[in-house]
N, C-alpha and C. Protein backbone atom coordinates (compact mmCIF):
# COMPACT_ATOMS: atom_id res chain seq x y z
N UNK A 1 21.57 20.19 11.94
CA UNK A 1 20.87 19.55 10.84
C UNK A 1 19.44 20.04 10.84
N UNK A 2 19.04 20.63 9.81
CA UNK A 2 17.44 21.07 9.63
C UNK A 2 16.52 19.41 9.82
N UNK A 3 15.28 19.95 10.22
CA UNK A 3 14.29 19.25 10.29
C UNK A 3 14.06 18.24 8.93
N UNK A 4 13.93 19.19 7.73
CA UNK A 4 14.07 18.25 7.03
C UNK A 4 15.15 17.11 6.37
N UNK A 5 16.56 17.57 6.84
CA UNK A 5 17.43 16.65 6.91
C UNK A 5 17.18 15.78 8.32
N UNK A 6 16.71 15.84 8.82
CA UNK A 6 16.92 14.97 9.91
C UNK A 6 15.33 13.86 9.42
N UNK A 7 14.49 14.60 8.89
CA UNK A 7 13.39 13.52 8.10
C UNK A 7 13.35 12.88 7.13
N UNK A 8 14.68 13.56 6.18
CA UNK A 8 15.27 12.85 5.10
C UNK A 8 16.27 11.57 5.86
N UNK A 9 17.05 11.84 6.57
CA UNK A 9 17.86 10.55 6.98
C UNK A 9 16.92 9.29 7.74
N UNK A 10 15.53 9.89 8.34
CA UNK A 10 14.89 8.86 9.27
C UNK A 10 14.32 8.43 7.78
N UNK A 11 14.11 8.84 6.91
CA UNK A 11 13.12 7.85 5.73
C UNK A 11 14.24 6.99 4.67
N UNK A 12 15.86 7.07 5.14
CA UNK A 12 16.23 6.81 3.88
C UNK A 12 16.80 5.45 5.39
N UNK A 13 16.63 5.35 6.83
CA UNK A 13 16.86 3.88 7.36
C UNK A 13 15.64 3.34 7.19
N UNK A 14 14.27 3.76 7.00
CA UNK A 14 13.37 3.00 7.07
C UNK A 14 13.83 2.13 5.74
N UNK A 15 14.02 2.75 4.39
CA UNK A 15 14.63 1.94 3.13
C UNK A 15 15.39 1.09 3.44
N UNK A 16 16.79 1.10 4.37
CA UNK A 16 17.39 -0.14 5.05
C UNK A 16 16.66 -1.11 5.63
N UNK A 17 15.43 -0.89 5.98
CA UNK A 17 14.93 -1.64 6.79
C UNK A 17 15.17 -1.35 8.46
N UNK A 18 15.66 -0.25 8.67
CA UNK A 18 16.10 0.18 10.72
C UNK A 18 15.03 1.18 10.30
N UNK A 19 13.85 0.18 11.65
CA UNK A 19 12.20 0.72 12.20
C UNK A 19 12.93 1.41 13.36
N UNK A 20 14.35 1.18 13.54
CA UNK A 20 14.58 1.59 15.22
C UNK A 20 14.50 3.23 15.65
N UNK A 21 14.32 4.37 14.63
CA UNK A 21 14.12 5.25 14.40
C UNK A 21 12.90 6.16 14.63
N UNK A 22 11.98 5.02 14.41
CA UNK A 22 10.81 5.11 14.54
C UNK A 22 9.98 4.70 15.82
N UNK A 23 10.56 4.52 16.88
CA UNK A 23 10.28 4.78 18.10
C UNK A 23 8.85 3.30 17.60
N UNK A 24 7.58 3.56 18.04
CA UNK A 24 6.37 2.47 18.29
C UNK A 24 6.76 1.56 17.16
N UNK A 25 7.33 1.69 16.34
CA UNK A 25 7.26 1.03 14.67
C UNK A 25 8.32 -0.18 15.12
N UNK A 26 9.55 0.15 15.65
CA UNK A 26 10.40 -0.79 15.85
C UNK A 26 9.88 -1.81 16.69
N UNK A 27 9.03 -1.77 17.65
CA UNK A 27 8.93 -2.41 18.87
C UNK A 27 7.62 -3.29 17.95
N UNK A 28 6.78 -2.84 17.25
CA UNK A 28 5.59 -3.61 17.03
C UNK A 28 6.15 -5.52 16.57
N UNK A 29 7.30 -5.80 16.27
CA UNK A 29 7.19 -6.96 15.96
C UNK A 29 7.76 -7.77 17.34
N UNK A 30 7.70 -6.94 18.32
CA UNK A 30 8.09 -7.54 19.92
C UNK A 30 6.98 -8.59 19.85
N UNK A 31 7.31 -9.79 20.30
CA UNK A 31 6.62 -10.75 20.62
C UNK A 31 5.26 -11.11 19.82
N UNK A 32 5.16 -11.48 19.04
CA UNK A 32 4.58 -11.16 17.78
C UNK A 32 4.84 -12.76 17.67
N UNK A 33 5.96 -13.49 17.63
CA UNK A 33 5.63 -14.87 17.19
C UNK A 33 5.13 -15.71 18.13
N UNK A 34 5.50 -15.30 19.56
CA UNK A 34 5.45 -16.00 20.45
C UNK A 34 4.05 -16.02 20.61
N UNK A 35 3.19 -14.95 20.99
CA UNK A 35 1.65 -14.16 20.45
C UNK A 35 1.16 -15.16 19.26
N UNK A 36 1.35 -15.45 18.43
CA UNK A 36 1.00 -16.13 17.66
C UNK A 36 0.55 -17.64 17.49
N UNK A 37 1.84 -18.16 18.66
CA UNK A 37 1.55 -19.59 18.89
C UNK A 37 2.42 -20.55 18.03
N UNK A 38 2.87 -19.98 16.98
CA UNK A 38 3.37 -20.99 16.01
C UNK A 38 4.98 -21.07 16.37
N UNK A 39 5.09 -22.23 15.71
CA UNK A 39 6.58 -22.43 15.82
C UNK A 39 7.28 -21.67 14.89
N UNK A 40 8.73 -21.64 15.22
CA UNK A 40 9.28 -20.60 14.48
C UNK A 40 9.22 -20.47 13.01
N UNK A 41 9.45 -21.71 12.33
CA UNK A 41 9.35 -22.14 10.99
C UNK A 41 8.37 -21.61 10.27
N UNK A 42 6.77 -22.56 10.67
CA UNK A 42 5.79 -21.88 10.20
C UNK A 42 5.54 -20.58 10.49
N UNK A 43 5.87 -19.86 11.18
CA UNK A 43 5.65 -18.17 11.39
C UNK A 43 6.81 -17.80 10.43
N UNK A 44 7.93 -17.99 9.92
CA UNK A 44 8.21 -17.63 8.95
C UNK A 44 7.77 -17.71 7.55
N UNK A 45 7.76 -19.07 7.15
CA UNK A 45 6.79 -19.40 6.23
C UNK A 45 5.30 -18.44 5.87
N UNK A 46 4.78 -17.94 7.18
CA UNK A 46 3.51 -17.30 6.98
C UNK A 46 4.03 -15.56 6.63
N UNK A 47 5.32 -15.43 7.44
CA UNK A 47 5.67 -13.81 7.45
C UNK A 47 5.70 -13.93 5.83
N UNK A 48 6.19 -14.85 5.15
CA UNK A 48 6.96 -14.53 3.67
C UNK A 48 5.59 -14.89 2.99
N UNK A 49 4.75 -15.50 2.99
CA UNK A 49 3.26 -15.47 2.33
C UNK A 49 2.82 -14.53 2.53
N UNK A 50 2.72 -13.86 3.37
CA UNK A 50 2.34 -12.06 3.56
C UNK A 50 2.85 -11.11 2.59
N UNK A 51 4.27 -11.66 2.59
CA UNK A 51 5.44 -10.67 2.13
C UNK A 51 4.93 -10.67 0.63
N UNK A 52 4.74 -11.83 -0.17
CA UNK A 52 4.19 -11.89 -1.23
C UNK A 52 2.46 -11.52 -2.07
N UNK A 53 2.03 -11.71 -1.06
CA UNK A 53 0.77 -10.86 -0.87
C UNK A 53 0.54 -9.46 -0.83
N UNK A 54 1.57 -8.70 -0.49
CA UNK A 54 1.50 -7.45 -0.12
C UNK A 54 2.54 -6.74 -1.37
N UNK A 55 3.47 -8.04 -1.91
CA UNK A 55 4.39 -7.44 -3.02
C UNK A 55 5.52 -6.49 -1.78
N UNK A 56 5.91 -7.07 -1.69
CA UNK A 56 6.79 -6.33 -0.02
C UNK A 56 8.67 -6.17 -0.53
N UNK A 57 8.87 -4.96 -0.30
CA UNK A 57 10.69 -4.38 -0.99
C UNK A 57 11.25 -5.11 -0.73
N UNK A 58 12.31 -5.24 -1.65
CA UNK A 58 13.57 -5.93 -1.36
C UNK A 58 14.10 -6.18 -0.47
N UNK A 59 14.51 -4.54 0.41
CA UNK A 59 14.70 -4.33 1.60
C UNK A 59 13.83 -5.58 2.73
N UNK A 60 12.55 -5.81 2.80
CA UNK A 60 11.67 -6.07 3.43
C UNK A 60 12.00 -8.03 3.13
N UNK A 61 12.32 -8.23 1.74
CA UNK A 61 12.69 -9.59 1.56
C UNK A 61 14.05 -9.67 2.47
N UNK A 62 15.06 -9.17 2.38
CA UNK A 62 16.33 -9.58 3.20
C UNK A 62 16.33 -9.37 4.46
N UNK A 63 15.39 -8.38 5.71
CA UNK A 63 15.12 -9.03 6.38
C UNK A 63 14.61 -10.04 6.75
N UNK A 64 13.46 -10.41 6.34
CA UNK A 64 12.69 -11.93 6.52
C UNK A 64 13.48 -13.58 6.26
N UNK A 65 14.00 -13.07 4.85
CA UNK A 65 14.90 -14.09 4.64
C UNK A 65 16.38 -14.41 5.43
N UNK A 66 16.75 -13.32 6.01
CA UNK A 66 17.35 -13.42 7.18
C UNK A 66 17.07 -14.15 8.27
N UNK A 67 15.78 -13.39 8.39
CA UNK A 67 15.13 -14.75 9.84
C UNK A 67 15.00 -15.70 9.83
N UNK A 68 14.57 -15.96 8.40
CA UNK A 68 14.40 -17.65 8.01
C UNK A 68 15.61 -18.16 7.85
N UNK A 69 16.75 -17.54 7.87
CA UNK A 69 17.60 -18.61 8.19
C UNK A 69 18.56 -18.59 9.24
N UNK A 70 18.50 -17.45 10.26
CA UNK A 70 18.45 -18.02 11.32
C UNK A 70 17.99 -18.87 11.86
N UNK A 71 16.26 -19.74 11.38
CA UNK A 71 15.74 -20.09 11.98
C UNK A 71 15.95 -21.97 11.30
N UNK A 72 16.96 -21.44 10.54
CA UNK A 72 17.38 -22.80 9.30
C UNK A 72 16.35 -23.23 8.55
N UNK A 73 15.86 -21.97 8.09
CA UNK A 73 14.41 -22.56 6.86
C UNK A 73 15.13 -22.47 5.50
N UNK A 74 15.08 -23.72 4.80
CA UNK A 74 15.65 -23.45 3.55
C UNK A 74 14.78 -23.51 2.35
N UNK A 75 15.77 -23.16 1.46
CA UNK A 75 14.76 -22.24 -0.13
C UNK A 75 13.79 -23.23 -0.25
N UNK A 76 13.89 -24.84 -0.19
CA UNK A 76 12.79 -25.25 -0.62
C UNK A 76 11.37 -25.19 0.10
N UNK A 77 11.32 -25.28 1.28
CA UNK A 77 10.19 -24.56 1.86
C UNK A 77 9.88 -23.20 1.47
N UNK A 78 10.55 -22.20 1.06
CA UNK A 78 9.73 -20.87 0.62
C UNK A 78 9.39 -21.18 -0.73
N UNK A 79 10.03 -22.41 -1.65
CA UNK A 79 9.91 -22.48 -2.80
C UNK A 79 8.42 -22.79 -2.79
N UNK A 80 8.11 -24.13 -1.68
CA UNK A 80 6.89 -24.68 -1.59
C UNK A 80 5.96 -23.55 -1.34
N UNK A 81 5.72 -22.86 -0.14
CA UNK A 81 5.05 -21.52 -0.09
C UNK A 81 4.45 -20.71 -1.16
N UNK A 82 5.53 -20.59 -2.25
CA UNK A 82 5.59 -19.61 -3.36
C UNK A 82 4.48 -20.39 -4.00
N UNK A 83 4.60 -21.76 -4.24
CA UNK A 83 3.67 -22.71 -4.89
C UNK A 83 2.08 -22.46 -4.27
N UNK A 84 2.18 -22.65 -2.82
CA UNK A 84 0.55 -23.09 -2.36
C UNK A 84 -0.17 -22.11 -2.53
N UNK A 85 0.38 -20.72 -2.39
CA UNK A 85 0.28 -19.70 -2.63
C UNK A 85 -0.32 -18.70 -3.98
N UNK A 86 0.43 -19.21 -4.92
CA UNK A 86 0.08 -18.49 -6.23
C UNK A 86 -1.32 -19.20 -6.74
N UNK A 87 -2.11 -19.68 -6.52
CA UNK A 87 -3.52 -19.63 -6.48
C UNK A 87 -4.44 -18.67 -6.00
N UNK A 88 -3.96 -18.12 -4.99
CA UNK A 88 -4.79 -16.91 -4.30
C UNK A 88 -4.02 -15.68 -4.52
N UNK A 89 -2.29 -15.52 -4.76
CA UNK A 89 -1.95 -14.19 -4.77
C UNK A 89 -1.85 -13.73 -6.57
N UNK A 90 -1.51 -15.27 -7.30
CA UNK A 90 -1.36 -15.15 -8.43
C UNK A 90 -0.19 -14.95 -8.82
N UNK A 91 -0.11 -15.40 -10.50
CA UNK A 91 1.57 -15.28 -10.89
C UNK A 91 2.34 -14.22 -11.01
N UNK A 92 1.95 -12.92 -11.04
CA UNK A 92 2.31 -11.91 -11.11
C UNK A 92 3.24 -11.67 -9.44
N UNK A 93 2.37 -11.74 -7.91
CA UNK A 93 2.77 -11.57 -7.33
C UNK A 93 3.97 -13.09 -7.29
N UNK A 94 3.88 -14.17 -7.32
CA UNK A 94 4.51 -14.94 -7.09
C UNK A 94 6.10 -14.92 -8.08
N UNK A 95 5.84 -14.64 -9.16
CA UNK A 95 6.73 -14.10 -10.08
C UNK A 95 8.09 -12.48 -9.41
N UNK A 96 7.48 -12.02 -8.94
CA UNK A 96 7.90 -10.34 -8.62
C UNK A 96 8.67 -11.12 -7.36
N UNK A 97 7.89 -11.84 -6.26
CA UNK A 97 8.41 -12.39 -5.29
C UNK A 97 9.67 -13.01 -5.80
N UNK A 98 9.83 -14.25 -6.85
CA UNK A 98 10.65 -14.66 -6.80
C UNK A 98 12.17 -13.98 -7.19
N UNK A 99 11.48 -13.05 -7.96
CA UNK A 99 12.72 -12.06 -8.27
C UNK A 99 13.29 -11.55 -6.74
N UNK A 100 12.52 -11.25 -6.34
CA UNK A 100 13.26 -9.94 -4.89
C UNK A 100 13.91 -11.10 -4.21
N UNK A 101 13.25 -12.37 -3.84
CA UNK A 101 14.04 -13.57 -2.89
C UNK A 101 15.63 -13.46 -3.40
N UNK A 102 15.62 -13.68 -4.97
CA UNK A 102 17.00 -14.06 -5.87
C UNK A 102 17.54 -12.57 -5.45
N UNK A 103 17.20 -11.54 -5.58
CA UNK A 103 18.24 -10.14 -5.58
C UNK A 103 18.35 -10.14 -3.58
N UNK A 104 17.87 -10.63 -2.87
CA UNK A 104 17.61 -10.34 -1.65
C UNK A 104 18.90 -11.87 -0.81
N UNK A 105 18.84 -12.47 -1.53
CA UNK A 105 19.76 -13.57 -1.86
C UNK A 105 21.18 -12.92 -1.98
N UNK A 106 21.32 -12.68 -3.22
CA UNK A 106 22.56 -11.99 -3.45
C UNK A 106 23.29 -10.98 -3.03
N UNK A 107 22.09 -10.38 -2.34
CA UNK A 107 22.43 -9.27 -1.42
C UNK A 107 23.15 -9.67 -0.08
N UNK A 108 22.47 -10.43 0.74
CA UNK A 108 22.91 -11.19 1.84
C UNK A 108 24.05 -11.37 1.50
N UNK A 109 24.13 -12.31 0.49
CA UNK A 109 26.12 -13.47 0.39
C UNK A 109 27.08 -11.89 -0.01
N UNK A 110 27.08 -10.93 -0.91
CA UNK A 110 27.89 -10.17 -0.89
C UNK A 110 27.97 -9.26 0.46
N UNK A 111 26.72 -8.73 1.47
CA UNK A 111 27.17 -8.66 2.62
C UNK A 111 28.03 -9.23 2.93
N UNK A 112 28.02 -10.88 3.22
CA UNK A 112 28.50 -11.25 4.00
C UNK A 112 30.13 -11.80 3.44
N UNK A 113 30.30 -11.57 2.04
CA UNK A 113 31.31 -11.59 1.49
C UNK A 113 32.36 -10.44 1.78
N UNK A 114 31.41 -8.99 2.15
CA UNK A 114 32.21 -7.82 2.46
C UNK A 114 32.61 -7.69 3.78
N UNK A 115 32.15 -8.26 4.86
CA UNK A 115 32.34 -8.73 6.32
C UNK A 115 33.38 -9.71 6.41
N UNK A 116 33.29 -10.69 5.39
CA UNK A 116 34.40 -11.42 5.78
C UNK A 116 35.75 -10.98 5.34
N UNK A 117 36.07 -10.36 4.72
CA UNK A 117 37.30 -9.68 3.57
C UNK A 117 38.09 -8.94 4.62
């Protein structure tokens, strides 16, 4: 495989969301909540106020929203978030957010619709 196929396949897992490719990139969210202090909840809550702040991929929504529910955070707490929030990020970002949550949503359940089959 040429170099640039092998830099084309490492940029098309970063789009999946697998940092694991990326050698320092994967590891940076090592201990990161614990570092933080917060409980799991609110460190999610804060990852996804970021996420919306930054206008962050789809890709980037279905991980997070993943964690959050591992961590059993449900929609109405990110709903609330989305709320306290759009004062400082504004409706535009809060708007765009809510779209990617809903496609990042649907994404998950048909995963997990194709896993179970």
């Amino acid at each position: 495989m040429s170099a640039q196929a092998q830099a084309a396949e490492r940029l098309r897992s970063v789009a999946r969301g697998d940092l694991s490719r990326l050698g320092m990139l994967s590891g940076m969210y090592d201990g990161a909540r614990e570092a933080s202090g917060l409980d799991q909840e609110i460190y999610e809550l804060v990852q996804i106020a970021a996420l919306v702040a930054v206008d962050g991929s789809p890709v980037s929504w279905l991980l997070h929203l993943g964690a959050a529910e591992e961590s059993e955070l449900d929609l109405d707490k990110i709903l609330g978030t989305l709320v306290a929030i759009a004062p400082i990020v504004g409706t535009p970002r809060v708007v765009s957010a809510g779209a990617k949550i809903v496609r990042a949503v649907g994404l998950h359940e048909a995963v997990a619709e194709a896993g179970s089959s």
